[in-house]
N, C-alpha and C. Protein backbone atom coordinates (compact mmCIF):
# COMPACT_ATOMS: atom_id res chain seq x y z
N UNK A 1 59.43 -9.11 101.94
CA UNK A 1 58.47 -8.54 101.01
C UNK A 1 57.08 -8.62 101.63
N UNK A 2 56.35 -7.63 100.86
CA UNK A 2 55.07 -7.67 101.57
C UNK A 2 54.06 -7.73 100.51
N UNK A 3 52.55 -8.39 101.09
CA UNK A 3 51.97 -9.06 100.35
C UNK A 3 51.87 -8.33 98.83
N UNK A 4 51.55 -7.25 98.98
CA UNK A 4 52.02 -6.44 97.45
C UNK A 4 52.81 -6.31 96.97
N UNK A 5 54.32 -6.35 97.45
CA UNK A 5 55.44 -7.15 96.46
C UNK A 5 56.38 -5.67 97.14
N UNK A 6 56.01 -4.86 97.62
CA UNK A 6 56.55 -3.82 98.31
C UNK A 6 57.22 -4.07 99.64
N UNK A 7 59.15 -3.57 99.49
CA UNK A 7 59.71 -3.99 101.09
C UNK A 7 58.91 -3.62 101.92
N UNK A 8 59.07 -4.42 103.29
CA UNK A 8 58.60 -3.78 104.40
C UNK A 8 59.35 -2.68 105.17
N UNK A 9 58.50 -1.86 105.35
CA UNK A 9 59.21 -0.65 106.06
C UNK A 9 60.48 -0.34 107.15
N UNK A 10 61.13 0.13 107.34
CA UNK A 10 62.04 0.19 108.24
C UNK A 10 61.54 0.07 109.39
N UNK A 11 61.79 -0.45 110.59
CA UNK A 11 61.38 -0.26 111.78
C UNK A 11 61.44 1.30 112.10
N UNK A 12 60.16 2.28 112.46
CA UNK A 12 60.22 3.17 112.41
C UNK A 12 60.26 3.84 113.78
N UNK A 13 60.79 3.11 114.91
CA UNK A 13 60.48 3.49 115.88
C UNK A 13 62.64 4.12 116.22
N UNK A 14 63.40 3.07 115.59
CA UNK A 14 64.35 3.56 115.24
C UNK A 14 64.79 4.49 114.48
N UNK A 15 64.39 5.06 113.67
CA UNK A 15 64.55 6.07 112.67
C UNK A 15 63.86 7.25 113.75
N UNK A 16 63.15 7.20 114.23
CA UNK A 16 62.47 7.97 115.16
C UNK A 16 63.38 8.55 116.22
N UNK A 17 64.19 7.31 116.76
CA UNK A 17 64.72 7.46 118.15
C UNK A 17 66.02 7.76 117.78
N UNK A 18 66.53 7.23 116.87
CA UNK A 18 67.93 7.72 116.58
C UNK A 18 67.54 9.88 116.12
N UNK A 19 66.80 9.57 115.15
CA UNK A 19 66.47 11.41 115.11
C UNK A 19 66.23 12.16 116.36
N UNK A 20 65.24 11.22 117.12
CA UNK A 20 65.03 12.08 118.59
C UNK A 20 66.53 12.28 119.08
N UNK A 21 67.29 11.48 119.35
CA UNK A 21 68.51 11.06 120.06
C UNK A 21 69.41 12.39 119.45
N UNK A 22 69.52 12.51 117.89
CA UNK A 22 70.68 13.60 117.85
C UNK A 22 69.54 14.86 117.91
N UNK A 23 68.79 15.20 118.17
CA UNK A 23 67.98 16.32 118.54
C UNK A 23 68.60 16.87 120.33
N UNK A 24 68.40 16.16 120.16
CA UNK A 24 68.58 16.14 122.34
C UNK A 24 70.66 16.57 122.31
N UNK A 25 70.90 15.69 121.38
CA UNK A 25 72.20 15.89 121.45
C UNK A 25 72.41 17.91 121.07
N UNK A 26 71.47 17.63 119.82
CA UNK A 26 71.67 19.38 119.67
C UNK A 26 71.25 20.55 120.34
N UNK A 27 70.09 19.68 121.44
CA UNK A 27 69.52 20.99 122.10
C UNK A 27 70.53 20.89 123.52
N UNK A 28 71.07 19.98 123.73
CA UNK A 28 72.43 20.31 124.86
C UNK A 28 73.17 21.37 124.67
N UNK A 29 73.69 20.91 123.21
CA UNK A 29 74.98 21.87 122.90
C UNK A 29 74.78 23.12 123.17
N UNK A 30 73.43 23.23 122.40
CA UNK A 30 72.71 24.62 122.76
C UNK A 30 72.80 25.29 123.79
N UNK A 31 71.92 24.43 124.57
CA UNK A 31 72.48 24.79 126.16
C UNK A 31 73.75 25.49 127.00
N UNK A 32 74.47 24.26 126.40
CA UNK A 32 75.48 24.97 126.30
C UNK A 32 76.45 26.36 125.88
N UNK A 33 75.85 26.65 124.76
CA UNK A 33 76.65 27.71 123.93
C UNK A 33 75.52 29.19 124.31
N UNK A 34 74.20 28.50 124.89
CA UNK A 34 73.34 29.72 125.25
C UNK A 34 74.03 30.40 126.80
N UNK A 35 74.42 29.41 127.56
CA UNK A 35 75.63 29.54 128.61
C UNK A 35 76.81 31.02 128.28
N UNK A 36 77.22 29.98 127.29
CA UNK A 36 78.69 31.29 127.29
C UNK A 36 78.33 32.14 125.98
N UNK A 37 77.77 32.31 124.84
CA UNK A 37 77.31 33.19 124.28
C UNK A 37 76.45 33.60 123.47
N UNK A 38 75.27 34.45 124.45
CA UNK A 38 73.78 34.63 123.77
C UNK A 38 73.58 35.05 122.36
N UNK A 39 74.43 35.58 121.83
CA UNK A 39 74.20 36.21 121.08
C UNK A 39 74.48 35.03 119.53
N UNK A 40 75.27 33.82 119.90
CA UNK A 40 75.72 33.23 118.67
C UNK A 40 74.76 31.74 118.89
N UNK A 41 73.73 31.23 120.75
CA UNK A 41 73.18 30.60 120.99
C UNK A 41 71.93 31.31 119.90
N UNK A 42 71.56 31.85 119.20
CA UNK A 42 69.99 32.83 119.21
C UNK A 42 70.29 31.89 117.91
N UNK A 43 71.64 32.54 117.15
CA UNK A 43 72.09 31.83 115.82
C UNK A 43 71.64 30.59 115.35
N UNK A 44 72.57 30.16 116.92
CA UNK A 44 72.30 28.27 116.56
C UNK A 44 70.91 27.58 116.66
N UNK A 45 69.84 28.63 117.45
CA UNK A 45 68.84 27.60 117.70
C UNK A 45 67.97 27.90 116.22
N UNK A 46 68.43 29.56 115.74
CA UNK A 46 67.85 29.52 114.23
C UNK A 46 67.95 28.42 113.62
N UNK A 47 69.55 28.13 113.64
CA UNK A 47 70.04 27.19 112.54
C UNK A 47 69.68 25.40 112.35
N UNK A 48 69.14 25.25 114.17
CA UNK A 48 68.25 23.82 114.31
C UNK A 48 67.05 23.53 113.53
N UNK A 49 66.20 24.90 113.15
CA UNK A 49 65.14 24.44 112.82
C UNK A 49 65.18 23.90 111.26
N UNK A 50 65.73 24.00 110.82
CA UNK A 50 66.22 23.24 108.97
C UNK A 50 66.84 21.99 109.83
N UNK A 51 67.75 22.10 110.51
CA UNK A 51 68.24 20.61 110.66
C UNK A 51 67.41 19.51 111.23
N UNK A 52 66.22 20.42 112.45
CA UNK A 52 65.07 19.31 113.29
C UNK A 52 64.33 19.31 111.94
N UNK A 53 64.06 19.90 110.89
CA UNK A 53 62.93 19.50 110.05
C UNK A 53 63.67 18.70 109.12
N UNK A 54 64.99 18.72 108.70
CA UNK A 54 65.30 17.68 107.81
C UNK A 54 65.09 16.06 108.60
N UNK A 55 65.28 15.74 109.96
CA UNK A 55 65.41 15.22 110.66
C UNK A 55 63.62 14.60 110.48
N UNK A 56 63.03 15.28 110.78
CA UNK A 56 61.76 14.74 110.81
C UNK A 56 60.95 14.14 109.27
N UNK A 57 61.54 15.17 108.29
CA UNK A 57 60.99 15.04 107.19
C UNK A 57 62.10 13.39 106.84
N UNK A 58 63.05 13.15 107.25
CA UNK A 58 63.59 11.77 106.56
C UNK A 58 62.73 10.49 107.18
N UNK A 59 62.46 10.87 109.17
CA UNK A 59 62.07 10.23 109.93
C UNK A 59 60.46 9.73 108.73
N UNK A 60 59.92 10.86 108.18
CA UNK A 60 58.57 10.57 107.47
C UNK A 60 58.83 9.52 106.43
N UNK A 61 59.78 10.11 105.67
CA UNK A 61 59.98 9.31 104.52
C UNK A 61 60.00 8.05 104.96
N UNK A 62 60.95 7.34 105.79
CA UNK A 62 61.03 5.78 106.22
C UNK A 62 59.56 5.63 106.69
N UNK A 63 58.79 6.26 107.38
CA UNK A 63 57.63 5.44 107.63
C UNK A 63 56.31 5.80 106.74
N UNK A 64 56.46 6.26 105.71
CA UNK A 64 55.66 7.13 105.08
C UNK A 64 54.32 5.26 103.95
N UNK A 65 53.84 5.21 104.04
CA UNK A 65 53.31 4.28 103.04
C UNK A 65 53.02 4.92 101.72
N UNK A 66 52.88 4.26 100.91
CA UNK A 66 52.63 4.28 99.66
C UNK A 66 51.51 5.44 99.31
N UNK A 67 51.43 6.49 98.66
CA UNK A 67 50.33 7.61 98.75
C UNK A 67 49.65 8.22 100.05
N UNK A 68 50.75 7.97 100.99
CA UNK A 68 50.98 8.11 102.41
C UNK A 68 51.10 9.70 102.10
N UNK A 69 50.64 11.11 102.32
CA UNK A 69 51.46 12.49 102.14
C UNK A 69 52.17 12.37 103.69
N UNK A 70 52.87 11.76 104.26
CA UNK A 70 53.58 12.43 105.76
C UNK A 70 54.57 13.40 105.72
N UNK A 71 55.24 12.96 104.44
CA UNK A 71 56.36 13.87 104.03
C UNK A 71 55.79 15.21 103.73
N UNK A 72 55.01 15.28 102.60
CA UNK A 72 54.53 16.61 102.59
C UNK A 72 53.84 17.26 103.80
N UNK A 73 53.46 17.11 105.02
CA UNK A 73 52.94 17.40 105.97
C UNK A 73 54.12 17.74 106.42
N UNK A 74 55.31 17.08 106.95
CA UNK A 74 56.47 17.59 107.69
C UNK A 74 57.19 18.68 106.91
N UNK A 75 57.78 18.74 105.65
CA UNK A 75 57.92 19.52 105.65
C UNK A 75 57.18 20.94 105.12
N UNK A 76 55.67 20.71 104.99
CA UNK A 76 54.65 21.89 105.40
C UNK A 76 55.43 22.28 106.67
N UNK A 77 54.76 21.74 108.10
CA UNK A 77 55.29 21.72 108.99
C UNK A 77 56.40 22.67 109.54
N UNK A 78 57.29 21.91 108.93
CA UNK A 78 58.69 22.71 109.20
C UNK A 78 58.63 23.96 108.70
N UNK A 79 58.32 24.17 106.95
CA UNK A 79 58.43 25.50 106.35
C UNK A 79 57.41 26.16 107.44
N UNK A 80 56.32 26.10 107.99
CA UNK A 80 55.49 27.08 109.15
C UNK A 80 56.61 27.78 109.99
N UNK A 81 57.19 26.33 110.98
CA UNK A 81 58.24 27.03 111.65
C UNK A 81 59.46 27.86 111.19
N UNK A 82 59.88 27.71 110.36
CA UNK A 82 60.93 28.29 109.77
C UNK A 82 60.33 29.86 109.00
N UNK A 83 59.29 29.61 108.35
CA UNK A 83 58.88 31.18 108.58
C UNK A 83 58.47 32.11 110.01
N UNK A 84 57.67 31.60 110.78
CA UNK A 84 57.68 32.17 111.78
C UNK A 84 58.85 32.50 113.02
N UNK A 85 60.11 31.66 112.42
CA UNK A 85 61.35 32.29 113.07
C UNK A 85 61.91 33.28 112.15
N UNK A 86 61.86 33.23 110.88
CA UNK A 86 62.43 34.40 110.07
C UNK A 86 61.41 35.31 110.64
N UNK A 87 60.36 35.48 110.50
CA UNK A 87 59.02 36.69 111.08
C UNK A 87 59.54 37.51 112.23
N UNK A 88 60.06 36.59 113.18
CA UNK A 88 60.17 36.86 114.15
C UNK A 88 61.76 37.48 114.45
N UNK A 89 62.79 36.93 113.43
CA UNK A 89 64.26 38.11 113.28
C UNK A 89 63.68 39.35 112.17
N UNK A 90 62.80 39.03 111.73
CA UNK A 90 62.65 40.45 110.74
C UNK A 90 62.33 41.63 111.96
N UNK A 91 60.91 41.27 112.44
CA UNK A 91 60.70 41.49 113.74
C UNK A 91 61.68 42.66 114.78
N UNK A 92 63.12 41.49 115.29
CA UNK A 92 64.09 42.23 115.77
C UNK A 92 64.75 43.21 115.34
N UNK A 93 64.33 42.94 114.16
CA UNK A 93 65.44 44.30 113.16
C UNK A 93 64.94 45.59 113.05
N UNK A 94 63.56 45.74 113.57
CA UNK A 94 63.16 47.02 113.83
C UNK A 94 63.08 47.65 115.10
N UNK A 95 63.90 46.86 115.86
CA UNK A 95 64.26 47.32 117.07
C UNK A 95 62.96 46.90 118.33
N UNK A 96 62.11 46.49 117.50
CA UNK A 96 60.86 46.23 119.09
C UNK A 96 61.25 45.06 119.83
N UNK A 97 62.54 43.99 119.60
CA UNK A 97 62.67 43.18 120.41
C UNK A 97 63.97 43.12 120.20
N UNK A 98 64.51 42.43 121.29
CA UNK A 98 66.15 42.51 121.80
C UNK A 98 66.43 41.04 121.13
N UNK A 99 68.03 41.15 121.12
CA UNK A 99 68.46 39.56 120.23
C UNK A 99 68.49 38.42 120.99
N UNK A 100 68.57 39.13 122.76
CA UNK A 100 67.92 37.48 123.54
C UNK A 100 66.52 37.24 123.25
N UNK A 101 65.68 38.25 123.44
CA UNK A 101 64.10 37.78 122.85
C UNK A 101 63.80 37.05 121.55
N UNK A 102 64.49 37.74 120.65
CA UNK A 102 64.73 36.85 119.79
C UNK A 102 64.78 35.25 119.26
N UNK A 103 66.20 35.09 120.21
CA UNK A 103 66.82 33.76 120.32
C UNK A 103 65.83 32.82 121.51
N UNK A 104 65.09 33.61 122.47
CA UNK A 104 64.09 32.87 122.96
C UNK A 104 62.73 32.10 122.38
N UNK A 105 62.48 33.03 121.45
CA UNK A 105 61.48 33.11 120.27
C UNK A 105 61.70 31.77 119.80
N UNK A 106 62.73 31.50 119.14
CA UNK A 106 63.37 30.85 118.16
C UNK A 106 63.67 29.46 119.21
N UNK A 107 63.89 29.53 120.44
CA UNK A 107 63.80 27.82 121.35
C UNK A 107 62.46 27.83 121.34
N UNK A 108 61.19 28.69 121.61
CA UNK A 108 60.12 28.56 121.77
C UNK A 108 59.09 26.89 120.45
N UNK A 109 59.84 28.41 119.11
CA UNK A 109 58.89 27.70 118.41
C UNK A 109 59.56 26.65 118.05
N UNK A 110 61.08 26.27 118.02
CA UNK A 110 61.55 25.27 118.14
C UNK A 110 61.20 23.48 118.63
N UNK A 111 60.70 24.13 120.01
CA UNK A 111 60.18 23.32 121.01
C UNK A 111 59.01 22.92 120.67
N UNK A 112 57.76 24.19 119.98
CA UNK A 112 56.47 24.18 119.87
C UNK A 112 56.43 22.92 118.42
N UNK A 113 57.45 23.18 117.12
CA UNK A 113 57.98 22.02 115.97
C UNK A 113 58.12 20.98 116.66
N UNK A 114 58.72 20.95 117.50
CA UNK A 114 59.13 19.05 117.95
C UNK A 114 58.06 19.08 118.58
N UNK A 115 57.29 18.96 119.40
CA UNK A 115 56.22 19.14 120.08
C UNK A 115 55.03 18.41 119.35
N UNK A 116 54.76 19.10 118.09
CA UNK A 116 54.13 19.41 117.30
C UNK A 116 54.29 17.68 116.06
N UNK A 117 55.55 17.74 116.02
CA UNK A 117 56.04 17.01 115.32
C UNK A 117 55.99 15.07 116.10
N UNK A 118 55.43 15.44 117.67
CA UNK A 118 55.57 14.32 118.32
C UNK A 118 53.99 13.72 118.00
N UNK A 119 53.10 14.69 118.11
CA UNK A 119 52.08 14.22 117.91
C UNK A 119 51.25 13.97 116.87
N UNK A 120 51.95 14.12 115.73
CA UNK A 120 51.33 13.94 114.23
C UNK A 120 52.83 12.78 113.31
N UNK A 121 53.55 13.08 114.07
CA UNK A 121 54.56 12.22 113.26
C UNK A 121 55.17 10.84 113.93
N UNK A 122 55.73 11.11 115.12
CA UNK A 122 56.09 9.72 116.17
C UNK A 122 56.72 10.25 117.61
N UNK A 123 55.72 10.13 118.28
CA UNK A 123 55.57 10.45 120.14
C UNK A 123 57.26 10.57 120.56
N UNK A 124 57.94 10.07 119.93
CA UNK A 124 59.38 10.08 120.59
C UNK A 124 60.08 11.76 120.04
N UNK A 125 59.41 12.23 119.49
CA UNK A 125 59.49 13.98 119.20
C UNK A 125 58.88 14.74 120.54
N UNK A 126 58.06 14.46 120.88
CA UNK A 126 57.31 14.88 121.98
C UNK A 126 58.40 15.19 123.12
N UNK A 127 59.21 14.05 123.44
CA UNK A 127 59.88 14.41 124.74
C UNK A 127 61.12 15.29 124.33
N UNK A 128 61.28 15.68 122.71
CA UNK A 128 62.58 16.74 122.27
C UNK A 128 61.91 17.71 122.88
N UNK A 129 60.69 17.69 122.18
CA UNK A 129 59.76 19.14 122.28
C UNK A 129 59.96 19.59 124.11
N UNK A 130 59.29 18.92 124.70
CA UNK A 130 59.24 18.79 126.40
C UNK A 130 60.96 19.62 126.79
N UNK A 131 61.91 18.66 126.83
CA UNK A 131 62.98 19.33 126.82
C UNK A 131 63.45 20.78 126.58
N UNK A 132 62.93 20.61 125.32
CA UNK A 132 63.26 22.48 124.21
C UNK A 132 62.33 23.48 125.39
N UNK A 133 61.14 22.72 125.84
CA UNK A 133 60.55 23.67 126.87
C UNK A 133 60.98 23.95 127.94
N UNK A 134 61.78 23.01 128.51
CA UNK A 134 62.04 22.91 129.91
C UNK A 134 63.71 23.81 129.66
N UNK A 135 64.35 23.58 128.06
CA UNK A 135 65.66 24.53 128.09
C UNK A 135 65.25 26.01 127.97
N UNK A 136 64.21 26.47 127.66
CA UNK A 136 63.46 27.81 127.40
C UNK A 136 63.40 28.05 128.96
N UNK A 137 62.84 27.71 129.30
CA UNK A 137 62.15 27.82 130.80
C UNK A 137 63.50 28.24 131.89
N UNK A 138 64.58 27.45 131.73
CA UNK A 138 65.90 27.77 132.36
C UNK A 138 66.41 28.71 131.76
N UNK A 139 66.77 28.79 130.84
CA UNK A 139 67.59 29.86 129.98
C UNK A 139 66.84 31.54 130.27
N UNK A 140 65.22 31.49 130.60
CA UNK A 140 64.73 32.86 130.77
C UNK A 140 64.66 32.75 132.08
N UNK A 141 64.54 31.96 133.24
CA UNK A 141 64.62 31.97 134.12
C UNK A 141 65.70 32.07 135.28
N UNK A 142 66.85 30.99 134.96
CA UNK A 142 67.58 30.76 135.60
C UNK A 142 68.71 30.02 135.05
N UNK A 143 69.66 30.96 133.94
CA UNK A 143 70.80 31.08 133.24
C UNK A 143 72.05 30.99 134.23
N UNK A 144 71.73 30.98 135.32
CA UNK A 144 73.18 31.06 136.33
C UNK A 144 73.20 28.54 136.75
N UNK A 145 71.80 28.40 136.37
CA UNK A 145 72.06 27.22 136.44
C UNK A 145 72.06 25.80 135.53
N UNK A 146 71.97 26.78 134.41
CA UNK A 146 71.93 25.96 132.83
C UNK A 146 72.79 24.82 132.72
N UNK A 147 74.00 24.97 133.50
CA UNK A 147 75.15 23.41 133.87
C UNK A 147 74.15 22.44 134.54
N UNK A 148 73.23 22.65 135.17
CA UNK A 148 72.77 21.92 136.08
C UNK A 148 71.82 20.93 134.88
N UNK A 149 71.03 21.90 134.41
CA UNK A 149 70.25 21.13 132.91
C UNK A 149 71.22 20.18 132.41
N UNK A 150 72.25 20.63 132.09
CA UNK A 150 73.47 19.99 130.77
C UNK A 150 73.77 18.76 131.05
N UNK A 151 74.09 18.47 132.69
CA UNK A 151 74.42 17.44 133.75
C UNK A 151 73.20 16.61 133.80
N UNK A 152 72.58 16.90 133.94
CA UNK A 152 70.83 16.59 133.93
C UNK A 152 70.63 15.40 132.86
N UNK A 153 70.61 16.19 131.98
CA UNK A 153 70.52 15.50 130.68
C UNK A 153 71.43 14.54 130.04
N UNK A 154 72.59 15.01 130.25
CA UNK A 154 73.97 14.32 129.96
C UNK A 154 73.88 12.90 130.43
N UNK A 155 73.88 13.12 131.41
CA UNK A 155 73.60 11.87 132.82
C UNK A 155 72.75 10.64 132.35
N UNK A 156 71.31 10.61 131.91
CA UNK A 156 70.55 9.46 130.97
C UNK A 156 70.73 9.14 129.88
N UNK A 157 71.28 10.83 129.37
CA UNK A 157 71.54 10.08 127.76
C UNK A 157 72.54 9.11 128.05
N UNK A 158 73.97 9.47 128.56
CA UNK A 158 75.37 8.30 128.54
C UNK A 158 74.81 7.46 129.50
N UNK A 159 73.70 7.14 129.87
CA UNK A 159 73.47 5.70 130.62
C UNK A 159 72.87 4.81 129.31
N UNK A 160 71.90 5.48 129.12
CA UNK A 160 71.13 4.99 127.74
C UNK A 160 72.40 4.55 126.96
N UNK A 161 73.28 5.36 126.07
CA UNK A 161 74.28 4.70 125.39
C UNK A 161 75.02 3.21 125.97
N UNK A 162 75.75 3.76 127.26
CA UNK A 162 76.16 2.48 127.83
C UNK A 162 75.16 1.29 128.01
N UNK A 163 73.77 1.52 128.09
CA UNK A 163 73.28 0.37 128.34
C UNK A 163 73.33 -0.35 127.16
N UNK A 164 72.75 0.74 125.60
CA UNK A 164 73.05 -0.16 124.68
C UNK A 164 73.95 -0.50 123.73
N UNK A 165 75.55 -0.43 124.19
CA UNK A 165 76.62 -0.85 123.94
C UNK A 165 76.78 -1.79 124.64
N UNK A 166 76.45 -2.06 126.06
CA UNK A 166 76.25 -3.47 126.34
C UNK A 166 75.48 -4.88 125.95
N UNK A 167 74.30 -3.89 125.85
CA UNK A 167 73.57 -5.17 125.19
C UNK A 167 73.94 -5.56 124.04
N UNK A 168 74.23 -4.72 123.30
CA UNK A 168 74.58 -5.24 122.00
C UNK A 168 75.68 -5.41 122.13
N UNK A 169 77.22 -6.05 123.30
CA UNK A 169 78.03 -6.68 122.72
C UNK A 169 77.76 -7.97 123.63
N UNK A 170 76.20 -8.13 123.87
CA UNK A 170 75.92 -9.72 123.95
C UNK A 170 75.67 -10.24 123.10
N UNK A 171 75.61 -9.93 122.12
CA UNK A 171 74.41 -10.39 121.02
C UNK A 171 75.95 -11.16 120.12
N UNK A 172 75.31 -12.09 119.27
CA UNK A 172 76.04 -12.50 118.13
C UNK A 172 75.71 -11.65 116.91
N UNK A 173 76.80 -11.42 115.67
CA UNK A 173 77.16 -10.92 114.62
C UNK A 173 75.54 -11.02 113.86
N UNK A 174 74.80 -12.31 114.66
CA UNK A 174 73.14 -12.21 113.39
C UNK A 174 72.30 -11.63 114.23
N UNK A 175 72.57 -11.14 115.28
CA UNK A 175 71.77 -10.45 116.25
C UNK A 175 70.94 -11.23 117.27
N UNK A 176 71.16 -12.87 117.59
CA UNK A 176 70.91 -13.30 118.62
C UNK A 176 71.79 -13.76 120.20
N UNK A 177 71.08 -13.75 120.73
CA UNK A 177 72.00 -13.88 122.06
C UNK A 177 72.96 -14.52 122.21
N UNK A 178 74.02 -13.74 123.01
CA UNK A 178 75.38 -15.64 122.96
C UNK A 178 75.12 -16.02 123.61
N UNK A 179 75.54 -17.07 123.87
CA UNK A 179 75.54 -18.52 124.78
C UNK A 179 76.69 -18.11 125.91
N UNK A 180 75.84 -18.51 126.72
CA UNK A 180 75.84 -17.88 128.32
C UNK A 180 77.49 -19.14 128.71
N UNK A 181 77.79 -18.50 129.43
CA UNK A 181 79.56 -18.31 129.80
C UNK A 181 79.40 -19.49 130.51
N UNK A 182 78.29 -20.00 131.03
CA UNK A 182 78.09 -21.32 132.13
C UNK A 182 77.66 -22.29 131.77
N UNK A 183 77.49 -22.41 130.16
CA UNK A 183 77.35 -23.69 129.91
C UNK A 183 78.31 -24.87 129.77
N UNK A 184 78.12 -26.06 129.85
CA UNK A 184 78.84 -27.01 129.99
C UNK A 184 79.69 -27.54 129.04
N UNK A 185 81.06 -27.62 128.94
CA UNK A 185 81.52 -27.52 127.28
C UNK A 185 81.77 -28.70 127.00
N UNK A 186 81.13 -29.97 128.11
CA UNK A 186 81.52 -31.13 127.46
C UNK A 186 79.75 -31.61 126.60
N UNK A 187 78.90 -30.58 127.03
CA UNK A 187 77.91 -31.19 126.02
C UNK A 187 77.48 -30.58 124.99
């Protein structure tokens, strides 16, 4: 409890990193599916931006204080992006832009939300955002090597996991360290 009788907040750097964490997970897949088919990748990166803003708007709520508005800022926020990707398929439908431009559109402002979202909400959005840029950047550039990104990325995240599945099966059930394998068991 805290001195006003109010819990203390969640550690918000977790709520943060676990949201960053399945972000990254979703902009892989992406990657992936922008790989074998553009036309249902344009779909999916539509369909991220409700899921990165629910994502951010919960991330607010846990760290939000008391007459705190963060929440209402994120999902302000989000509703911006999410209109300016609908703007931007209305847009396509009159024929002045193609459905990869489109779906580029749509990683853009994607990227530009997390981005956006790193520096007003918690810095560990920042490096989704970075990413979403650097998957834009391949995908209009150099689509023949998008495996190479996937591998890329793949590669730290499953180190990161393994590292902390290790550490944490040092730990005891209350979350402090066990007792090291070399101590002496007659004392």
């Amino acid at each position: 409890m805290t001195a006003d009788g109010a819990a203390p907040p969640h550690p918000s750097w977790k709520v943060a990193g676990s949201a960053a964490a399945v972000m990254v997970v979703l902009a892989l897949l992406g990657v992936g599916l922008a790989t074998a088919d553009v036309r249902f990748a344009r779909d999916y990166w539509m369909a991220l931006v409700p899921v990165y803003g629910l994502l951010c708007v919960f991330t607010a709520w846990k760290r939000a204080r008391p007459g705190e508005q963060l929440v209402l800022r994120q999902l302000l926020h989000w509703a911006g992006i999410a209109g300016a990707v609908a703007l931007d398929f209305s847009i396509r439908s009159t024929g002045l832009e193609t459905q990869v431009a489109s779906g580029l559109n749509a990683l853009l402002l994607l990227a530009l939300g997390c981005f956006l979202a790193g520096v007003h909400l918690d810095w560990l959005f920042v490096p989704v955002g970075l990413l979403l840029t650097l998957t834009l950047f391949l995908v209009a550039k150099a689509d023949q090597y998008l495996w190479l990104l996937l591998v890329a990325a793949a590669l730290p995240l499953a180190a990161w996991i393994v590292v902390r599945r290790v550490s944490g099966s040092r730990r005891t059930p209350d979350g402090a360290p066990a007792a090291s394998s070399t101590a002496d068991p007659k004392a």
